[in-house]
C-alpha atoms as a PDB file:
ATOM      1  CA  UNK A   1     189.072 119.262 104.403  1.00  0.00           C
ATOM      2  CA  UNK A   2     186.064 118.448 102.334  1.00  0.00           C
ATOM      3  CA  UNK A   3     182.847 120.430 101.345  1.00  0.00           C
ATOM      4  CA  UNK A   4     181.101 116.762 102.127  1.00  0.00           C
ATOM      5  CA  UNK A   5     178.158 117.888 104.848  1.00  0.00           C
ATOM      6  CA  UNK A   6     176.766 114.905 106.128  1.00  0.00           C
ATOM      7  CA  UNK A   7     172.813 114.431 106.359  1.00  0.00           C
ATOM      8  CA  UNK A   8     170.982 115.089 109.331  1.00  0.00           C
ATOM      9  CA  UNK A   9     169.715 111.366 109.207  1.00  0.00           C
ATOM     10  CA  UNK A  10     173.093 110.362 109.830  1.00  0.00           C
ATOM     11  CA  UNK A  11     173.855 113.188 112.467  1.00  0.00           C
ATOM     12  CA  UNK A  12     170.555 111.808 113.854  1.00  0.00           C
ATOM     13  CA  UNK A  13     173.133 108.431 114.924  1.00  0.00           C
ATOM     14  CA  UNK A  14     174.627 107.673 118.153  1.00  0.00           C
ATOM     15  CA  UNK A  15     178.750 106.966 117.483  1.00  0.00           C
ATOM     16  CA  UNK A  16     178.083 103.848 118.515  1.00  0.00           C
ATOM     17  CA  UNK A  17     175.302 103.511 115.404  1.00  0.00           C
ATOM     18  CA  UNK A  18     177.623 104.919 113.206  1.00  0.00           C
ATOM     19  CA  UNK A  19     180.489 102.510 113.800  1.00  0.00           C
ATOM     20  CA  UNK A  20     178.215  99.973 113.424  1.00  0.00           C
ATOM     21  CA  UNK A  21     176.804 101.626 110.022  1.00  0.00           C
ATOM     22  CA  UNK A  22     180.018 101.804 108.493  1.00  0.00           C
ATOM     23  CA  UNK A  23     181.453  98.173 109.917  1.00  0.00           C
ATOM     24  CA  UNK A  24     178.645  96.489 108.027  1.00  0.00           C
ATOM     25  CA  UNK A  25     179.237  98.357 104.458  1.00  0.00           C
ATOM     26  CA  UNK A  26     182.919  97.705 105.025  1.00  0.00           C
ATOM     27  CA  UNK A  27     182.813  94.363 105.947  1.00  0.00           C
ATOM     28  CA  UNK A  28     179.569  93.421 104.563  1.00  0.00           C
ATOM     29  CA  UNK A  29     176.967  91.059 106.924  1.00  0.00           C
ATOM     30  CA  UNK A  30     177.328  91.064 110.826  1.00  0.00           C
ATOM     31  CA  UNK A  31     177.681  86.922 111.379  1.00  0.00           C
ATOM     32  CA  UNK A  32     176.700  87.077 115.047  1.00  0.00           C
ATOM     33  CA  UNK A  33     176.730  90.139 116.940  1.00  0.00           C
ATOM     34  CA  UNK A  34     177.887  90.160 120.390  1.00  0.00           C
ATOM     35  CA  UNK A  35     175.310  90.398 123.000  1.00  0.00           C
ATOM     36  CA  UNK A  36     176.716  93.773 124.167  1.00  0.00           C
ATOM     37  CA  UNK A  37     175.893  94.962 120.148  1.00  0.00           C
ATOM     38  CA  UNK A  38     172.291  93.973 120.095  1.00  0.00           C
ATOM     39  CA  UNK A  39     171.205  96.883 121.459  1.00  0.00           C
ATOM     40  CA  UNK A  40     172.628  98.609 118.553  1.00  0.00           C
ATOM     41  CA  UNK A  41     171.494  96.874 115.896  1.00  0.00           C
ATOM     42  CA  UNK A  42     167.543  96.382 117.091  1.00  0.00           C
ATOM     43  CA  UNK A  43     167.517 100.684 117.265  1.00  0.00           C
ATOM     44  CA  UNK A  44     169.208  99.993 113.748  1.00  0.00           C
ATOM     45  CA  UNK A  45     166.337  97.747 112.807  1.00  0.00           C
ATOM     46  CA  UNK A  46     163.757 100.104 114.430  1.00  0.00           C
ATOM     47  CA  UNK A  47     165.224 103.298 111.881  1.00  0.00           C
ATOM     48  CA  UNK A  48     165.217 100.436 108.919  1.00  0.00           C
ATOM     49  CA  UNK A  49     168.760 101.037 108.833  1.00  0.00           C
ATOM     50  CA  UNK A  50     169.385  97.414 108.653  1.00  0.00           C
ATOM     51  CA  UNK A  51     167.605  94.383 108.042  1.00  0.00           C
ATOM     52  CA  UNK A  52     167.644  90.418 109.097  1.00  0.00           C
ATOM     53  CA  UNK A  53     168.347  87.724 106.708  1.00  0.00           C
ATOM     54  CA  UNK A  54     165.620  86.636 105.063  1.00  0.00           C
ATOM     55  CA  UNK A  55     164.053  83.251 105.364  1.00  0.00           C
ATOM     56  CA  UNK A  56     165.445  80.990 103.123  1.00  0.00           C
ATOM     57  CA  UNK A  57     168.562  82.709 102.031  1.00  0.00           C
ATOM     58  CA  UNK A  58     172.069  81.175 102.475  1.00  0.00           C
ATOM     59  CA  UNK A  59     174.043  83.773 102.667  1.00  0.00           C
ATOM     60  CA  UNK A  60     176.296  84.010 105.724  1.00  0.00           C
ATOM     61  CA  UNK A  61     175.364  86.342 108.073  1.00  0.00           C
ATOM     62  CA  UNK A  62     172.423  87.629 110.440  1.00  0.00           C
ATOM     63  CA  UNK A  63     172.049  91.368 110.135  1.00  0.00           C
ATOM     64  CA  UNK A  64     172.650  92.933 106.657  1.00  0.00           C
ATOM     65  CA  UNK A  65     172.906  96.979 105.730  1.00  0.00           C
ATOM     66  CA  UNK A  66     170.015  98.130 104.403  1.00  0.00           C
ATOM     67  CA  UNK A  67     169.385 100.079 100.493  1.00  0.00           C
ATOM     68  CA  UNK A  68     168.375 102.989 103.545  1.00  0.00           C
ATOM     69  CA  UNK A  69     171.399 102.297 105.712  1.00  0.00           C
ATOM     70  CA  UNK A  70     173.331 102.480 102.482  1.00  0.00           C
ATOM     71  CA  UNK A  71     171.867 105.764 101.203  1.00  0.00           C
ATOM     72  CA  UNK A  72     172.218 107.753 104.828  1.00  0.00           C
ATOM     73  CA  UNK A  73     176.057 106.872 104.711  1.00  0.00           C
ATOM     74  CA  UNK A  74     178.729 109.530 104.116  1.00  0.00           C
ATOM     75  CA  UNK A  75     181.241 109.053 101.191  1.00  0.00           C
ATOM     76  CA  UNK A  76     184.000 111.057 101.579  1.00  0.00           C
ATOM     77  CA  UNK A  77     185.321 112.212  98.682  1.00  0.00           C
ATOM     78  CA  UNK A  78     188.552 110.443  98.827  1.00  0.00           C
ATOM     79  CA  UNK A  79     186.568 107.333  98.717  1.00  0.00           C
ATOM     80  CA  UNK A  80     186.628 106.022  94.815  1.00  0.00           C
ATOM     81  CA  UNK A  81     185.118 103.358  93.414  1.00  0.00           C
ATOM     82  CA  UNK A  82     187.565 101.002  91.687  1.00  0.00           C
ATOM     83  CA  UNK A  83     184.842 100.087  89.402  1.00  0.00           C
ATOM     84  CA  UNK A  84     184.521 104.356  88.896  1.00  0.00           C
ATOM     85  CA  UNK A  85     188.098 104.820  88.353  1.00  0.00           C
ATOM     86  CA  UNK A  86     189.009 104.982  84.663  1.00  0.00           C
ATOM     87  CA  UNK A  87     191.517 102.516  82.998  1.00  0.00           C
ATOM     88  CA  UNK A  88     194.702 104.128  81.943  1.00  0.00           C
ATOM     89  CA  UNK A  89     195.281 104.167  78.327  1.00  0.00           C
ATOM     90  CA  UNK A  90     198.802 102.041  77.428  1.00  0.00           C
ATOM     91  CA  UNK A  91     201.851 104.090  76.526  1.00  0.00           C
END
């Protein structure tokens, strides 16, 4: 067990929110949500938890996590970095 408390911004989220929260900073931007999702991701939009791709912008995708989605997000402590973890020294 950690001494991680998450914020009230993100006890503030539905599960459903959440999921969705952590799906898009796993896998990065939501291609095409399912019709059944929308509902999640325009109260997403409506926090600023997310945002649309912007106009003109190639990169695959619709609906991208937000640098306010991103803060609100627990890290568990367990969770490292690979670009965090120091290099070994050789033997």
């Amino acid at each position: 067990m950690s001494d991680f408390e998450p914020s009230p911004a993100w006890r503030a989220l539905t599960p459903g929110q959440q999921l969705m929260l952590r799906r898009l900073d796993r896998d990065g931007a939501l291609p095409s949500p399912g019709p059944w999702e929308m509902r999640t991701v325009r109260s997403l939009l409506a926090r600023g938890l997310v945002r649309p791709r912007r106009p003109g912008d190639e990169t695959v995708g619709l609906w991208f996590l937000s640098a306010k989605g991103s803060r609100i997000l627990p890290r568990d402590l367990d969770d490292t970095d690979p670009a965090c973890v120091p290099l070994s020294s050789p033997p």
